[in-house]
PDB file of N, CA and C in Angstrom:
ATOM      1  N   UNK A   1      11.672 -65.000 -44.342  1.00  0.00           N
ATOM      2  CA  UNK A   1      11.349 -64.758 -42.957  1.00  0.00           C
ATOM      3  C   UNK A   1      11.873 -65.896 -42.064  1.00  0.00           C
ATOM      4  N   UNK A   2      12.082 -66.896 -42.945  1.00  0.00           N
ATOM      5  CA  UNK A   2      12.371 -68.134 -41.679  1.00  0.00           C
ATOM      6  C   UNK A   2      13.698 -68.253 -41.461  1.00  0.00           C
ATOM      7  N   UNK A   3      14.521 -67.602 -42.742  1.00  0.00           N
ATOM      8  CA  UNK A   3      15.705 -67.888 -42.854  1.00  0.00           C
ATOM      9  C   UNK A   3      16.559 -66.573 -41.165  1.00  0.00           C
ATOM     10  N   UNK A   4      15.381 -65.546 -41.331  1.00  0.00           N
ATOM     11  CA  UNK A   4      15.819 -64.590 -40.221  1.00  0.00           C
ATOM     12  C   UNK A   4      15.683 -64.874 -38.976  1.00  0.00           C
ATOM     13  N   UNK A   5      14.624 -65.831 -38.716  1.00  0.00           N
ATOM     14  CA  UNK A   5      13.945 -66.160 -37.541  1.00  0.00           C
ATOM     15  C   UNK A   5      15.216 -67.817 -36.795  1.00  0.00           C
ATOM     16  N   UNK A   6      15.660 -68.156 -37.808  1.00  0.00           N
ATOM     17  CA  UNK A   6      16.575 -68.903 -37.580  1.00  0.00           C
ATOM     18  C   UNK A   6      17.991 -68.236 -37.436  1.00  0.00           C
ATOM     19  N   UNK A   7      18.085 -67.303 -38.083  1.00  0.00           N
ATOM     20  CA  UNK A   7      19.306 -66.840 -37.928  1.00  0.00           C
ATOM     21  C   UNK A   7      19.754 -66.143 -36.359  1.00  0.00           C
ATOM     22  N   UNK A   8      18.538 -65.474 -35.737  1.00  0.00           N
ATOM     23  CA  UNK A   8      18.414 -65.199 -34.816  1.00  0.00           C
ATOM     24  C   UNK A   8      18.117 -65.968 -33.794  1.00  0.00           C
ATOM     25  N   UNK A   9      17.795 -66.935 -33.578  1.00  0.00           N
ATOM     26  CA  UNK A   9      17.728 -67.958 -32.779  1.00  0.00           C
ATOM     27  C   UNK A   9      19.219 -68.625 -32.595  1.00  0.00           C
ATOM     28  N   UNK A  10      20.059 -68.445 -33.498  1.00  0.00           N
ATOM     29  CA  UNK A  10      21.386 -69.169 -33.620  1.00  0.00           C
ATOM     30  C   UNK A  10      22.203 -67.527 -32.926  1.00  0.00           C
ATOM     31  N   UNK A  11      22.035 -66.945 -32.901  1.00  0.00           N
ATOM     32  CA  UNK A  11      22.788 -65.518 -31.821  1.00  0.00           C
ATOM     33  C   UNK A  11      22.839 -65.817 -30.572  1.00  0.00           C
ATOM     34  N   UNK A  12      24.295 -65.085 -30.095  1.00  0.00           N
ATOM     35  CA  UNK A  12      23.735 -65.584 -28.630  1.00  0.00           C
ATOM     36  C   UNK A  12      22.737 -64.278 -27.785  1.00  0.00           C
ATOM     37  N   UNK A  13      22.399 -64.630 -26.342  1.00  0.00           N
ATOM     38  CA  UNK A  13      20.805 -63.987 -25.532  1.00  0.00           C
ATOM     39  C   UNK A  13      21.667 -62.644 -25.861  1.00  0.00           C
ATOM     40  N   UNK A  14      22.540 -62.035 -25.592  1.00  0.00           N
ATOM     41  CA  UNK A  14      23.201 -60.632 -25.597  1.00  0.00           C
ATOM     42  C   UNK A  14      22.826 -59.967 -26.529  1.00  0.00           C
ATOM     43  N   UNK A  15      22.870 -60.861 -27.683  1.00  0.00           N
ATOM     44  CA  UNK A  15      22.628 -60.189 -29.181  1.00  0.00           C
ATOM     45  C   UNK A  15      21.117 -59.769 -29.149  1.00  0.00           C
ATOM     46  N   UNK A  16      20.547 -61.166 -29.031  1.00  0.00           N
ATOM     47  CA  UNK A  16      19.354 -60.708 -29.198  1.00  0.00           C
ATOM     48  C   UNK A  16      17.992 -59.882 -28.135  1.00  0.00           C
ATOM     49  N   UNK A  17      18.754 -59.358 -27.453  1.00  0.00           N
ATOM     50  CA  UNK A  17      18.337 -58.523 -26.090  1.00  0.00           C
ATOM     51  C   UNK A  17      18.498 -57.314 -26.761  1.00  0.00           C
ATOM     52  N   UNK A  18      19.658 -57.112 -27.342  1.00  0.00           N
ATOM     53  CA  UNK A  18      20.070 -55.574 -28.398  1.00  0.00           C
ATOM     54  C   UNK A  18      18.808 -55.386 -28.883  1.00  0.00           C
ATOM     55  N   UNK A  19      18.686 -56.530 -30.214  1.00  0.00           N
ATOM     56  CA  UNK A  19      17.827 -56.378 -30.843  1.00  0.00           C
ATOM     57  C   UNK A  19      16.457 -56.113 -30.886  1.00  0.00           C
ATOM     58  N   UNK A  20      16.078 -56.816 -29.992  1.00  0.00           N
ATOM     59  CA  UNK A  20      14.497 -56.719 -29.231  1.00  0.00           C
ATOM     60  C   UNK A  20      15.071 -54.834 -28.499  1.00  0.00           C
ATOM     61  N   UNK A  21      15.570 -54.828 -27.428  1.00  0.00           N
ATOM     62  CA  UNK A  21      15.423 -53.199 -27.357  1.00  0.00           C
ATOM     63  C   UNK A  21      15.175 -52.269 -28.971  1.00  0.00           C
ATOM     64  N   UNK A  22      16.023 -52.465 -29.181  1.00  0.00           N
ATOM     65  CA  UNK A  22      16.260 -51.469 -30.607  1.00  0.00           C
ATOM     66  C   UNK A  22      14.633 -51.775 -31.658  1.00  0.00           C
ATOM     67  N   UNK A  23      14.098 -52.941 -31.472  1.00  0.00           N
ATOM     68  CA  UNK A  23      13.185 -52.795 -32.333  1.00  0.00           C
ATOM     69  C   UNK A  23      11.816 -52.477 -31.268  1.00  0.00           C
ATOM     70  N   UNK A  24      11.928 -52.383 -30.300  1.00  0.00           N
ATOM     71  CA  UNK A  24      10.912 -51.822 -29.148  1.00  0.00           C
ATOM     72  C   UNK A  24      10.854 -50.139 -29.302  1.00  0.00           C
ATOM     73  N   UNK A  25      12.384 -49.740 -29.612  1.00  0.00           N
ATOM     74  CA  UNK A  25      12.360 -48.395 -29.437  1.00  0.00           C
ATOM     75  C   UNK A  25      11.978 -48.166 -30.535  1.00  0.00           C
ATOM     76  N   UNK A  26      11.832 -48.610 -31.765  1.00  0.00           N
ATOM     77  CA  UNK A  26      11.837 -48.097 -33.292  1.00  0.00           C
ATOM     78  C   UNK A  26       9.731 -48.423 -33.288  1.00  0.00           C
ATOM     79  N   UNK A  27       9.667 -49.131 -32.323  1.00  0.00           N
ATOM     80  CA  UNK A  27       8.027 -49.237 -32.861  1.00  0.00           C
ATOM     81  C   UNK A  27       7.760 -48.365 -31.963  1.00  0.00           C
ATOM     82  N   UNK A  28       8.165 -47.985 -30.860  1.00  0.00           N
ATOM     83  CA  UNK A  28       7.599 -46.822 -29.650  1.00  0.00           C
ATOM     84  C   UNK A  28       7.673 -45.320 -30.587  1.00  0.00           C
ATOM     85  N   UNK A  29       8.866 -45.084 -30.958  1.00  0.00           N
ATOM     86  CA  UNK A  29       8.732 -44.144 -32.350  1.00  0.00           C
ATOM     87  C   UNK A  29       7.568 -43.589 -32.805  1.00  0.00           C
ATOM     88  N   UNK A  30       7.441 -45.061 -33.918  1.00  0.00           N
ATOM     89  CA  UNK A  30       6.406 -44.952 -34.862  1.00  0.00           C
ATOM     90  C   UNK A  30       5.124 -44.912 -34.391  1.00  0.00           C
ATOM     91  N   UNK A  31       4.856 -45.437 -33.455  1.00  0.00           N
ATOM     92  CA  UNK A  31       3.812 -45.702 -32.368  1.00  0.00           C
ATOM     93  C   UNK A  31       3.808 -43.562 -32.157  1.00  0.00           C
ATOM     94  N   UNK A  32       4.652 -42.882 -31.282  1.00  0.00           N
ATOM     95  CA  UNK A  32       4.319 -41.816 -31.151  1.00  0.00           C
ATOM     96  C   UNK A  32       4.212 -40.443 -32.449  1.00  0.00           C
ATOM     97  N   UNK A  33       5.116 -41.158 -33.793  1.00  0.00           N
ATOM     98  CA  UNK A  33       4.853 -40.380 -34.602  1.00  0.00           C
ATOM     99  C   UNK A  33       3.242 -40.099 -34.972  1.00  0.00           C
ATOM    100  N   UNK A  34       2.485 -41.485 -35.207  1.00  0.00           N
ATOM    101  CA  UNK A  34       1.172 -41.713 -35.375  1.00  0.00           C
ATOM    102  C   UNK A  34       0.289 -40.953 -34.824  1.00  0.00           C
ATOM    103  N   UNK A  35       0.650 -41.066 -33.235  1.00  0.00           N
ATOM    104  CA  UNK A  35      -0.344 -40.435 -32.750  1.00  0.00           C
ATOM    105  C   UNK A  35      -0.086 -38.669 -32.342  1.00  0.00           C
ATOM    106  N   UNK A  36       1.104 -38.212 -32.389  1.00  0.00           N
ATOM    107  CA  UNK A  36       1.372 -37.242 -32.956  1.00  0.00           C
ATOM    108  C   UNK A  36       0.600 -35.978 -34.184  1.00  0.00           C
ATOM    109  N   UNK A  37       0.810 -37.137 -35.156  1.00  0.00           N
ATOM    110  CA  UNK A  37       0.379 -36.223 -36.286  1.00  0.00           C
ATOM    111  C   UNK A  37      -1.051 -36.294 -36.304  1.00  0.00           C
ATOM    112  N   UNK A  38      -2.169 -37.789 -36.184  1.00  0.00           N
ATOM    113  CA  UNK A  38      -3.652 -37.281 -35.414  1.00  0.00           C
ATOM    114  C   UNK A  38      -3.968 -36.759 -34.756  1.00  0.00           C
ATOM    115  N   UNK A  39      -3.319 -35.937 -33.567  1.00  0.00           N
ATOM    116  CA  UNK A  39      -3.317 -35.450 -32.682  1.00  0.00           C
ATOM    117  C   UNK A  39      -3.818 -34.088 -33.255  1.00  0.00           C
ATOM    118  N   UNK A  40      -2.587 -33.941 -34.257  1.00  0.00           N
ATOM    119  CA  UNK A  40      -2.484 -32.232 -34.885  1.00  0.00           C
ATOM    120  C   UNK A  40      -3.459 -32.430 -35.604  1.00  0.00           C
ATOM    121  N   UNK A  41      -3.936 -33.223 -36.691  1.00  0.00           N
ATOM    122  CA  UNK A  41      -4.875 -32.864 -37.539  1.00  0.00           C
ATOM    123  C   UNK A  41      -6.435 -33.338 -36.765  1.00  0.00           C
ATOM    124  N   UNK A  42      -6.636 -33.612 -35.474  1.00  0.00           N
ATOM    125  CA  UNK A  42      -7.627 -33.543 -34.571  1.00  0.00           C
ATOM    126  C   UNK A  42      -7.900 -32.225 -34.319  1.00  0.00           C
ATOM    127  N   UNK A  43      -6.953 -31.645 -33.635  1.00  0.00           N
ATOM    128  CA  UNK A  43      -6.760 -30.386 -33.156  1.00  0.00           C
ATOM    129  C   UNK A  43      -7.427 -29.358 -33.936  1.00  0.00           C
ATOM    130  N   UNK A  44      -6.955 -29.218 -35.346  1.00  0.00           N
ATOM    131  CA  UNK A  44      -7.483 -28.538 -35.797  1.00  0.00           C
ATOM    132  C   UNK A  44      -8.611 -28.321 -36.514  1.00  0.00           C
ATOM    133  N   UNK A  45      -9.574 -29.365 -36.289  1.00  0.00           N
ATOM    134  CA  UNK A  45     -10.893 -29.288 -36.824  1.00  0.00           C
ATOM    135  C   UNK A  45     -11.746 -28.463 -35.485  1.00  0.00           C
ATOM    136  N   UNK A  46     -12.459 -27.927 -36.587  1.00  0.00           N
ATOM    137  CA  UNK A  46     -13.358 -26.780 -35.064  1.00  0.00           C
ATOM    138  C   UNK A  46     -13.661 -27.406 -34.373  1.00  0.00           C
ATOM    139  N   UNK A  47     -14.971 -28.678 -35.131  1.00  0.00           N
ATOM    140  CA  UNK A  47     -15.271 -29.408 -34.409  1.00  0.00           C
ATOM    141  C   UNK A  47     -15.265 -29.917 -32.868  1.00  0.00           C
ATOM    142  N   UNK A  48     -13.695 -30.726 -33.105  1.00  0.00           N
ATOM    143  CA  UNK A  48     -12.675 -31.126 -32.334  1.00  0.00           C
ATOM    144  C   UNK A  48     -12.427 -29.892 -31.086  1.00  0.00           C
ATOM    145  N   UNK A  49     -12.086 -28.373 -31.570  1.00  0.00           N
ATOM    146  CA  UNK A  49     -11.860 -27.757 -30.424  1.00  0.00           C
ATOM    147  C   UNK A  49     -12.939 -27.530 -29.475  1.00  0.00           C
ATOM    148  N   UNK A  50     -14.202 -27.515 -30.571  1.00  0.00           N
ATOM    149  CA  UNK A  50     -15.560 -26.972 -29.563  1.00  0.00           C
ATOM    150  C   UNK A  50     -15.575 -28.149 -28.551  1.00  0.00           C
ATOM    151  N   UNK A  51     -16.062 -29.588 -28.557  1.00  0.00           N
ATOM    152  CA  UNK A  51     -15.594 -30.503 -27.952  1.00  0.00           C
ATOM    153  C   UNK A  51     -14.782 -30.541 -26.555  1.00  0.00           C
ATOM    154  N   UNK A  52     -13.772 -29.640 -27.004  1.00  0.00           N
ATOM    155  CA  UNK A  52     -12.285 -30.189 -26.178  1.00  0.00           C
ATOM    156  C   UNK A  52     -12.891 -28.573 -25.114  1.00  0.00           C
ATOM    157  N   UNK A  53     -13.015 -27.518 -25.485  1.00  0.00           N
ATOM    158  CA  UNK A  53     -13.826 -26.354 -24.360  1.00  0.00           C
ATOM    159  C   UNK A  53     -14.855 -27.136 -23.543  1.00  0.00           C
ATOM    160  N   UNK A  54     -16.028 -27.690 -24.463  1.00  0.00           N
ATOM    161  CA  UNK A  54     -17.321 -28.581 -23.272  1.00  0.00           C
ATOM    162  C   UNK A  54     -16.373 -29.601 -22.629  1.00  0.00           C
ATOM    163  N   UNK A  55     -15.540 -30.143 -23.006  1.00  0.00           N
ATOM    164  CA  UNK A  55     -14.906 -31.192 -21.784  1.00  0.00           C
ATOM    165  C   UNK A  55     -14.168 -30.332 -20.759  1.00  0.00           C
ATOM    166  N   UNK A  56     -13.511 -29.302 -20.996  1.00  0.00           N
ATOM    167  CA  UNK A  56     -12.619 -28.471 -19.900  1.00  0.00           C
ATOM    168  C   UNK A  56     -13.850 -27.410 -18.985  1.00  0.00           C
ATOM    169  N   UNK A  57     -14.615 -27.410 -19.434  1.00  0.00           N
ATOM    170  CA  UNK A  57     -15.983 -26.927 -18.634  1.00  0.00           C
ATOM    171  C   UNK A  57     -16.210 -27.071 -16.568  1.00  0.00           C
ATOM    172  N   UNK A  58     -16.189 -28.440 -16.935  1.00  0.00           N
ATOM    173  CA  UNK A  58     -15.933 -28.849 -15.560  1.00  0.00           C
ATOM    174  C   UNK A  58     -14.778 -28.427 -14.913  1.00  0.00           C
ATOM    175  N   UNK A  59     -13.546 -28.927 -15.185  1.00  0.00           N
ATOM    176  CA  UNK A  59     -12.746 -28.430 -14.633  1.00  0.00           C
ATOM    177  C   UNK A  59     -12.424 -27.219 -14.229  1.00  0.00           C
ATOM    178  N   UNK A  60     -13.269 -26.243 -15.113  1.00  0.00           N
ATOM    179  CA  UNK A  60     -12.704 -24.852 -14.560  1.00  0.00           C
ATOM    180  C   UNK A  60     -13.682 -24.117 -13.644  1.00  0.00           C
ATOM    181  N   UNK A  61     -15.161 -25.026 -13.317  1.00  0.00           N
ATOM    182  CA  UNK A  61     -16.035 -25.093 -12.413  1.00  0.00           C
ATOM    183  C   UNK A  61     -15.108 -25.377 -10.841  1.00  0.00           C
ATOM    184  N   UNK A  62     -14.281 -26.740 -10.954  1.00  0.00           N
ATOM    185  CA  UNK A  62     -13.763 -27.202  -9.759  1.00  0.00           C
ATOM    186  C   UNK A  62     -12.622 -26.051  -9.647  1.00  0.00           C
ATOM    187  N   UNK A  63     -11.898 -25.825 -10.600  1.00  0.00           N
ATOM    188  CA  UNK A  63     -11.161 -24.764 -10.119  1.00  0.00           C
ATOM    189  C   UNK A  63     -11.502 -23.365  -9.311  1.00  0.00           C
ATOM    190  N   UNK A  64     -12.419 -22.769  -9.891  1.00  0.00           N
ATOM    191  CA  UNK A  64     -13.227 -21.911  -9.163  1.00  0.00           C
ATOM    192  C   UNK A  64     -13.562 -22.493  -7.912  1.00  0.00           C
ATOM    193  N   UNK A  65     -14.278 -23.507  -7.869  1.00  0.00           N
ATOM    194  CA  UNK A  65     -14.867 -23.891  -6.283  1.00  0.00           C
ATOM    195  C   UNK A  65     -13.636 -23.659  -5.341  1.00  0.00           C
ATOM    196  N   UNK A  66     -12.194 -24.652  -5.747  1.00  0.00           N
ATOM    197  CA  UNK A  66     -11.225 -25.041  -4.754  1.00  0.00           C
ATOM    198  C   UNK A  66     -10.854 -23.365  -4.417  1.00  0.00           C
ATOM    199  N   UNK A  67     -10.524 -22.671  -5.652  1.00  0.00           N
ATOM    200  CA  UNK A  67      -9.906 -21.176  -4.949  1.00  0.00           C
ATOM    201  C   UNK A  67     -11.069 -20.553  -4.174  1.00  0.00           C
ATOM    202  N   UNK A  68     -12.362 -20.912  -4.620  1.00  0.00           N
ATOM    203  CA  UNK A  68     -13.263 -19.893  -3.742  1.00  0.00           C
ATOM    204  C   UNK A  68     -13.471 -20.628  -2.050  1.00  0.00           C
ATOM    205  N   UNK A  69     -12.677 -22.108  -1.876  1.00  0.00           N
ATOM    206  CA  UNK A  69     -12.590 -22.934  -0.741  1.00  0.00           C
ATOM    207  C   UNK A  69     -11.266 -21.769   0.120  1.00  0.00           C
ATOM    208  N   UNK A  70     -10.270 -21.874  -0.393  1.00  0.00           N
ATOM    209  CA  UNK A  70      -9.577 -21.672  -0.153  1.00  0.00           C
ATOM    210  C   UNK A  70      -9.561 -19.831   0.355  1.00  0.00           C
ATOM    211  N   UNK A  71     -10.306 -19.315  -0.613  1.00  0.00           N
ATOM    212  CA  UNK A  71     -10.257 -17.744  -0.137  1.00  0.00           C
ATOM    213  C   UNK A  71     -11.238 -17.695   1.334  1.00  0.00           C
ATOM    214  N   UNK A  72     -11.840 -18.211   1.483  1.00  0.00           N
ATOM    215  CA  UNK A  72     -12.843 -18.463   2.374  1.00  0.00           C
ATOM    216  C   UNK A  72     -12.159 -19.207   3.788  1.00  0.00           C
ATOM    217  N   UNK A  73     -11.214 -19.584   3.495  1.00  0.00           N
ATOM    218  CA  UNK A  73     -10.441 -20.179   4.519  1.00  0.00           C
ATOM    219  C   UNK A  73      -9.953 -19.023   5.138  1.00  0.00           C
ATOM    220  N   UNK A  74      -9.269 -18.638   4.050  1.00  0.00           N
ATOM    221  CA  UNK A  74      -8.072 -17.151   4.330  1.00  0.00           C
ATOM    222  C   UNK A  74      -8.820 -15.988   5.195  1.00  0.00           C
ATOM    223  N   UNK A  75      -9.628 -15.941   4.353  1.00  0.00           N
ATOM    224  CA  UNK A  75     -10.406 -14.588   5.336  1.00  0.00           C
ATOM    225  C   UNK A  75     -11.096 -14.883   6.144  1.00  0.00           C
ATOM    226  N   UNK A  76     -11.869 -16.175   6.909  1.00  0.00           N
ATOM    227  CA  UNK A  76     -12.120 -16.652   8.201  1.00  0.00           C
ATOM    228  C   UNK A  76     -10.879 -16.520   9.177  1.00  0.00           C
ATOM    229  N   UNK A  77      -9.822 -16.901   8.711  1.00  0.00           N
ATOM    230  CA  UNK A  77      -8.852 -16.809   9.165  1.00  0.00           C
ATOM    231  C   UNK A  77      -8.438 -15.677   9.898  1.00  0.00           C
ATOM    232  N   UNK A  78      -8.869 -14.342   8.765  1.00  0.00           N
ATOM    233  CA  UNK A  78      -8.299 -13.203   9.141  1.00  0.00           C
ATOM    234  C   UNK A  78      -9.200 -12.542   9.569  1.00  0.00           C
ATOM    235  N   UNK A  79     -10.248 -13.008  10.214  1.00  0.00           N
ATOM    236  CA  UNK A  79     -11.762 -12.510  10.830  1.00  0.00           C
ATOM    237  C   UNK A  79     -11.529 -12.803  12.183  1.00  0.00           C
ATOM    238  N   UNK A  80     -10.526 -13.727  12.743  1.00  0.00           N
ATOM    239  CA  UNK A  80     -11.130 -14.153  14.013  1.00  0.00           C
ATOM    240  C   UNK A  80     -10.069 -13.154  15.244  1.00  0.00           C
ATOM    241  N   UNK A  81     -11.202 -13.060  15.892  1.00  0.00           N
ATOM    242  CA  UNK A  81     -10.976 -12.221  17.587  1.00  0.00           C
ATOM    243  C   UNK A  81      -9.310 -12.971  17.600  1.00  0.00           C
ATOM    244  N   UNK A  82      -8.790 -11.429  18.679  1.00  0.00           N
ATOM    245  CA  UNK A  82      -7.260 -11.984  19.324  1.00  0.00           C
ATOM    246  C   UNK A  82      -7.885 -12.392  20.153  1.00  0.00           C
TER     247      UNK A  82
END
């Protein structure tokens, strides 16, 4: 390890700018393979989906509200005297 850590220190900044990208992109990778494949085997525990419905609960409360804001706009709209 030291013999690498020296070897790279003796490169010039160009080189080792490559290198640092290229090993940023290779851990961003592995980094998304990871969470990737927990992702899928999350997913598919019932568990996990029943969960993931009670969290989207709300949201489809606010969704309803905003369109029932919005229809309510529309047809005030289309209520009022010329």
């Amino acid at each position: 390890m030291r013999k690498i850590i020296h070897n790279l220190r003796q490169q010039p900044e160009e080189v080792r700018r490559h290198i640092l990208h290229i090993l940023t992109v290779i851990c961003g990778v592995v980094l998304l393979v990871f969470w990737v494949y927990s992702l899928g085997s999350n997913i598919i525990n019932s568990e996990m989906q029943a969960k993931i419905e009670e969290d989207l609960e709300p949201f489809s409360a606010l969704k309803g509200n905003i369109i029932g804001g919005y229809q309510s706009i529309i047809n005030s709209d289309l209520n009022l005297p010329e």
